[in-house]
PDB file of N, CA and C in Angstrom:
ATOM      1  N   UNK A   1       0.822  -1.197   0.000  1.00  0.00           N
ATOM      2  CA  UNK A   1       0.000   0.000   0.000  1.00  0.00           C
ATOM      3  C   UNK A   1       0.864   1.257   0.000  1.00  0.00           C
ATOM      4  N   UNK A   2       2.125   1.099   1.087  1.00  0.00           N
ATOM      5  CA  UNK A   2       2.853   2.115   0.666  1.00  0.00           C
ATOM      6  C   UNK A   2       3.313   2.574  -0.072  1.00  0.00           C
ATOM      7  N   UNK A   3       3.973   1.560  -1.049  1.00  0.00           N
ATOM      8  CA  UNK A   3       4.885   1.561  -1.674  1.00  0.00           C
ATOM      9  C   UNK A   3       3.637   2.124  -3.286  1.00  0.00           C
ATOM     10  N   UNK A   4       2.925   1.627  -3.504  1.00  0.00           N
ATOM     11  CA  UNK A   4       1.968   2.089  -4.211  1.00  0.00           C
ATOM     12  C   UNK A   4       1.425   3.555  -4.194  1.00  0.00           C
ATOM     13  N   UNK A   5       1.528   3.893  -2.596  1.00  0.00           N
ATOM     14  CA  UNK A   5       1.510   5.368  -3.206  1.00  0.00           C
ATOM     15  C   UNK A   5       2.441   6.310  -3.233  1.00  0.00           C
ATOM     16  N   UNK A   6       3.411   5.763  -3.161  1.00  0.00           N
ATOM     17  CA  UNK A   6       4.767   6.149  -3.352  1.00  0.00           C
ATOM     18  C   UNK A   6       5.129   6.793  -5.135  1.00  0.00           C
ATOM     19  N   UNK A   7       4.741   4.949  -5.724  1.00  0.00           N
ATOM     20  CA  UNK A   7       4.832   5.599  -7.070  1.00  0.00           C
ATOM     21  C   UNK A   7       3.427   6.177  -7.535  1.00  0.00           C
ATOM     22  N   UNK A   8       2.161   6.714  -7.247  1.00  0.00           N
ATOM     23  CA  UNK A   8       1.460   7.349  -7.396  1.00  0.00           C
ATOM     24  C   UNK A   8       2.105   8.651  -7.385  1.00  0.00           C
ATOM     25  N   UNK A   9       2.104   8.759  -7.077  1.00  0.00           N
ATOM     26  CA  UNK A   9       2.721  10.392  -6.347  1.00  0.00           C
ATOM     27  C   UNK A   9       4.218  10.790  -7.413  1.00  0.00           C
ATOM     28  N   UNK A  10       4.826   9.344  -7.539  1.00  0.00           N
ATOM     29  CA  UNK A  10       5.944  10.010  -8.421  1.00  0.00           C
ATOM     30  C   UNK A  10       5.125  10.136  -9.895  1.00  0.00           C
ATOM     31  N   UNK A  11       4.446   9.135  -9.939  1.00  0.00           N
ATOM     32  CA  UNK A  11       3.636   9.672 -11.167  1.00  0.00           C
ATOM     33  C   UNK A  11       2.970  11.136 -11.767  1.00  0.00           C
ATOM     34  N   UNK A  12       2.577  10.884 -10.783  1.00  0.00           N
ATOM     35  CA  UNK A  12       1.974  12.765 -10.803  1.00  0.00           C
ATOM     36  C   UNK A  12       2.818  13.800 -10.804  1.00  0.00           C
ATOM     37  N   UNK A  13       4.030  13.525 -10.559  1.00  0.00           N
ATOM     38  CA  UNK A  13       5.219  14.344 -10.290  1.00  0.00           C
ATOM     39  C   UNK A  13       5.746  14.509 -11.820  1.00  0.00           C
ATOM     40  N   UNK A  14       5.731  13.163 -12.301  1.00  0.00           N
ATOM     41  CA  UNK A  14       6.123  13.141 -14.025  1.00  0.00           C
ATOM     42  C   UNK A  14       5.524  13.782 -15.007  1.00  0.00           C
ATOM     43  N   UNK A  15       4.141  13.592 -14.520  1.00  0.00           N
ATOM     44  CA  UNK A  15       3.154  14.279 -15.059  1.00  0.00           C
ATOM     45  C   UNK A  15       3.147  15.582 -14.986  1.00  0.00           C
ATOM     46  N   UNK A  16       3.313  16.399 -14.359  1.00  0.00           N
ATOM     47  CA  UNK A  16       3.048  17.827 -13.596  1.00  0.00           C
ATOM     48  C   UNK A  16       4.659  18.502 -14.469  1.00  0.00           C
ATOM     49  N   UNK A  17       5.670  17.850 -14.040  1.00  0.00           N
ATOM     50  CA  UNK A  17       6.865  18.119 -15.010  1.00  0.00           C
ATOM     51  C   UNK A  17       6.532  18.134 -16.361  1.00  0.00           C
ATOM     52  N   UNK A  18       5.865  16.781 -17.194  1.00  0.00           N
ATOM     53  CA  UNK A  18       5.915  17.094 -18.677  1.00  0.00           C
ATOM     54  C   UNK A  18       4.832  17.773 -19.058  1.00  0.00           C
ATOM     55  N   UNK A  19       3.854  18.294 -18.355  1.00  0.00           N
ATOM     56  CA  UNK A  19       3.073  19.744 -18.633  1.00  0.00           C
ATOM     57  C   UNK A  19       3.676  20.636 -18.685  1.00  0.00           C
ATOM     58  N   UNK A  20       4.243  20.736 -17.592  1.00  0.00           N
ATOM     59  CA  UNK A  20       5.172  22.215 -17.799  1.00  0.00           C
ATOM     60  C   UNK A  20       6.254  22.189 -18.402  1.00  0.00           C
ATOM     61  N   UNK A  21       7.000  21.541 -18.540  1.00  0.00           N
ATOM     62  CA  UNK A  21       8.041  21.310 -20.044  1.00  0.00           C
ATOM     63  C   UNK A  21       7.282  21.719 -21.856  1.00  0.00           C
ATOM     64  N   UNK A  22       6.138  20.711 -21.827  1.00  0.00           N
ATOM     65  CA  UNK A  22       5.390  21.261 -23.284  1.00  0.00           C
ATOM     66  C   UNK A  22       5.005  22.548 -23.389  1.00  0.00           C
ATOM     67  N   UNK A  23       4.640  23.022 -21.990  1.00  0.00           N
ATOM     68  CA  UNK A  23       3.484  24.262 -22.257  1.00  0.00           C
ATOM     69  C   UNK A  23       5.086  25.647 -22.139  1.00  0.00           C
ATOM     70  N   UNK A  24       5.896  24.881 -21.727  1.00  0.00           N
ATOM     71  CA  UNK A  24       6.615  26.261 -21.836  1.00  0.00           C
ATOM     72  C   UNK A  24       7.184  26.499 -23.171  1.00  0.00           C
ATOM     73  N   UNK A  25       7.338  25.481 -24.419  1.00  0.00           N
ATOM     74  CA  UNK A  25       7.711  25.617 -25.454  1.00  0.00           C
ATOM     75  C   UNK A  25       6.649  26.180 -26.516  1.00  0.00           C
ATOM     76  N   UNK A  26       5.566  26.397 -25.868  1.00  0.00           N
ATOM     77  CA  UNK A  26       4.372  26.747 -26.760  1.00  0.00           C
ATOM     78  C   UNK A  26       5.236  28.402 -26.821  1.00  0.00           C
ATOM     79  N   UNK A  27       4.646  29.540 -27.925  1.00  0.00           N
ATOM     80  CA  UNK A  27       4.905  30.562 -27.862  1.00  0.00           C
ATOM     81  C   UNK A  27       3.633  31.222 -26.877  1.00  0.00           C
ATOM     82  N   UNK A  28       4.027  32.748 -26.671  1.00  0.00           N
ATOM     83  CA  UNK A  28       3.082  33.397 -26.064  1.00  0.00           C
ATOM     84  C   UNK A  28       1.299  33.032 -26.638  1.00  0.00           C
ATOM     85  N   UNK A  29       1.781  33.131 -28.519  1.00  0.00           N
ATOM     86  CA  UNK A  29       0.976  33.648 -29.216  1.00  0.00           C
ATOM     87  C   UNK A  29      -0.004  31.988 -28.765  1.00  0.00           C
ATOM     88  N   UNK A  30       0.635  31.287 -29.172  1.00  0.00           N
ATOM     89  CA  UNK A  30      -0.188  29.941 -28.701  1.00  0.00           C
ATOM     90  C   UNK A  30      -0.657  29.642 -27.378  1.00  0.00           C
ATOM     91  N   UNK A  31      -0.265  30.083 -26.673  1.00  0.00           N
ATOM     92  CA  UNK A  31      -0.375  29.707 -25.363  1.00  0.00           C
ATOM     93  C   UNK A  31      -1.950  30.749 -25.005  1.00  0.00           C
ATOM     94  N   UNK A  32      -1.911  31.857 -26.058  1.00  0.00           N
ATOM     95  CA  UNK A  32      -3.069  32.624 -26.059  1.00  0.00           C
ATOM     96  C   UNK A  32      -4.049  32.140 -26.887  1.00  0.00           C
ATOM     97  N   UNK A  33      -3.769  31.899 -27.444  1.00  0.00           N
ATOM     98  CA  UNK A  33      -4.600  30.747 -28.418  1.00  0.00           C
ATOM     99  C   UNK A  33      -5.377  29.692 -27.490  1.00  0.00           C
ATOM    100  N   UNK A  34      -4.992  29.589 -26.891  1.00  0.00           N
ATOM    101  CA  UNK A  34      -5.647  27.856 -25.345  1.00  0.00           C
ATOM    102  C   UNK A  34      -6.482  29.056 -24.257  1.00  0.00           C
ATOM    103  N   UNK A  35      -6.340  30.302 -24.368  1.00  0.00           N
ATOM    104  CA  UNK A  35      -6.584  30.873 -23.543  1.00  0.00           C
ATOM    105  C   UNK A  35      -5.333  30.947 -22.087  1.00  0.00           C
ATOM    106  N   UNK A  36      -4.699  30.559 -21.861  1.00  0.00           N
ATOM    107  CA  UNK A  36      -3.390  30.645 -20.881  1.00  0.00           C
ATOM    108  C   UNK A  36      -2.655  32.014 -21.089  1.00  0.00           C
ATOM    109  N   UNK A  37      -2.211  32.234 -20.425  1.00  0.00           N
ATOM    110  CA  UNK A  37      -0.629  33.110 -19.819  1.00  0.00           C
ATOM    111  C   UNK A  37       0.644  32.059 -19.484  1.00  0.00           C
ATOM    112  N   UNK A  38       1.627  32.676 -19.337  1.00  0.00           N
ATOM    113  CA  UNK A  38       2.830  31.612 -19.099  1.00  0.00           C
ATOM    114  C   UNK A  38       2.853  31.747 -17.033  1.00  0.00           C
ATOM    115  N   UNK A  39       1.880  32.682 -16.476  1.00  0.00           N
ATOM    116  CA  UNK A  39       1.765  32.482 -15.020  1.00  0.00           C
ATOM    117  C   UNK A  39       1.032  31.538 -14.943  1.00  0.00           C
ATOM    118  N   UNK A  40      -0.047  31.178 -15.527  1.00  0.00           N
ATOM    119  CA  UNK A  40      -0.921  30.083 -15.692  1.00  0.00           C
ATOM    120  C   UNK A  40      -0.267  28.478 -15.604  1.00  0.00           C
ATOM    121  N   UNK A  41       0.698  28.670 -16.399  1.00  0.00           N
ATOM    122  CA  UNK A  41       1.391  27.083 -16.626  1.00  0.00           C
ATOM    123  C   UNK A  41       1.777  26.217 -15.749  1.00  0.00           C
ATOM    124  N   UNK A  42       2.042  26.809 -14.066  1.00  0.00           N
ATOM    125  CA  UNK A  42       1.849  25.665 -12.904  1.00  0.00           C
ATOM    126  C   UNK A  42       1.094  25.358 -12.405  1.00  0.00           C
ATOM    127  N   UNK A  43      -0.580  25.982 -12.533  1.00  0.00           N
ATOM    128  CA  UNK A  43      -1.415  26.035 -11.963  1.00  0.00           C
ATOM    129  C   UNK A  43      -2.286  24.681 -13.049  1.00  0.00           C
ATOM    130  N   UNK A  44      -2.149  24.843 -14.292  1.00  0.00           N
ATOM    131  CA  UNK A  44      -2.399  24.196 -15.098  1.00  0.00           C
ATOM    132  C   UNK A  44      -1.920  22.691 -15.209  1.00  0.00           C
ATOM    133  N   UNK A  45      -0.742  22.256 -14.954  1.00  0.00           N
ATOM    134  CA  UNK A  45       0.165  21.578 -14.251  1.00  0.00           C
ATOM    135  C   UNK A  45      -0.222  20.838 -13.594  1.00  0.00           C
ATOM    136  N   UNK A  46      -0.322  21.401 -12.094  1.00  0.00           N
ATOM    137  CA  UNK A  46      -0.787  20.832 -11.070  1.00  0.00           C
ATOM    138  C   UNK A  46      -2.519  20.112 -11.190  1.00  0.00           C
ATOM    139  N   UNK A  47      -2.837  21.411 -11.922  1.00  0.00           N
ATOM    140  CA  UNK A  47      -4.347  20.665 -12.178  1.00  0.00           C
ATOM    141  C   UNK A  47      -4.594  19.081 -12.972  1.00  0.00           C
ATOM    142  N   UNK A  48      -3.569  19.156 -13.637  1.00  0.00           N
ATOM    143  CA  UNK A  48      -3.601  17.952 -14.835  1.00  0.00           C
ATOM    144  C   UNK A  48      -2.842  16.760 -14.243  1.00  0.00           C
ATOM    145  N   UNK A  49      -1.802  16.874 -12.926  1.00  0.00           N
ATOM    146  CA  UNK A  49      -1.045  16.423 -12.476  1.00  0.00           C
ATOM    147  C   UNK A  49      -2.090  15.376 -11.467  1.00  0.00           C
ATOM    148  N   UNK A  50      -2.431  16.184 -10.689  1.00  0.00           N
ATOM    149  CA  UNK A  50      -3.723  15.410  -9.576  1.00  0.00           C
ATOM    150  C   UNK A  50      -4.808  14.534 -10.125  1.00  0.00           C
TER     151      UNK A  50
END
């Protein structure tokens, strides 16, 4: 059980990283395009991460 949510959690961690890795290569102009800001992009992150 522990150990299970151990890698849960690193999962989400991977996850939450390769959001914010893609979304920072988007340009402004795209990133306006999704409706986002680049302050937006951890919040976005985290949301997709959980």
């Amino acid at each position: 059980m522990f150990l299970s949510m151990i890698a849960a959690k690193i999962r989400a961690y991977l996850r939450y990283r390769e959001t914010v890795r893609e979304l920072s290569r988007l340009t402004d102009r795209e990133l306006d395009d999704l409706g986002l800001s680049r302050s937006d992009i951890q919040y976005v992150a985290r949301t997709h991460a959980a």
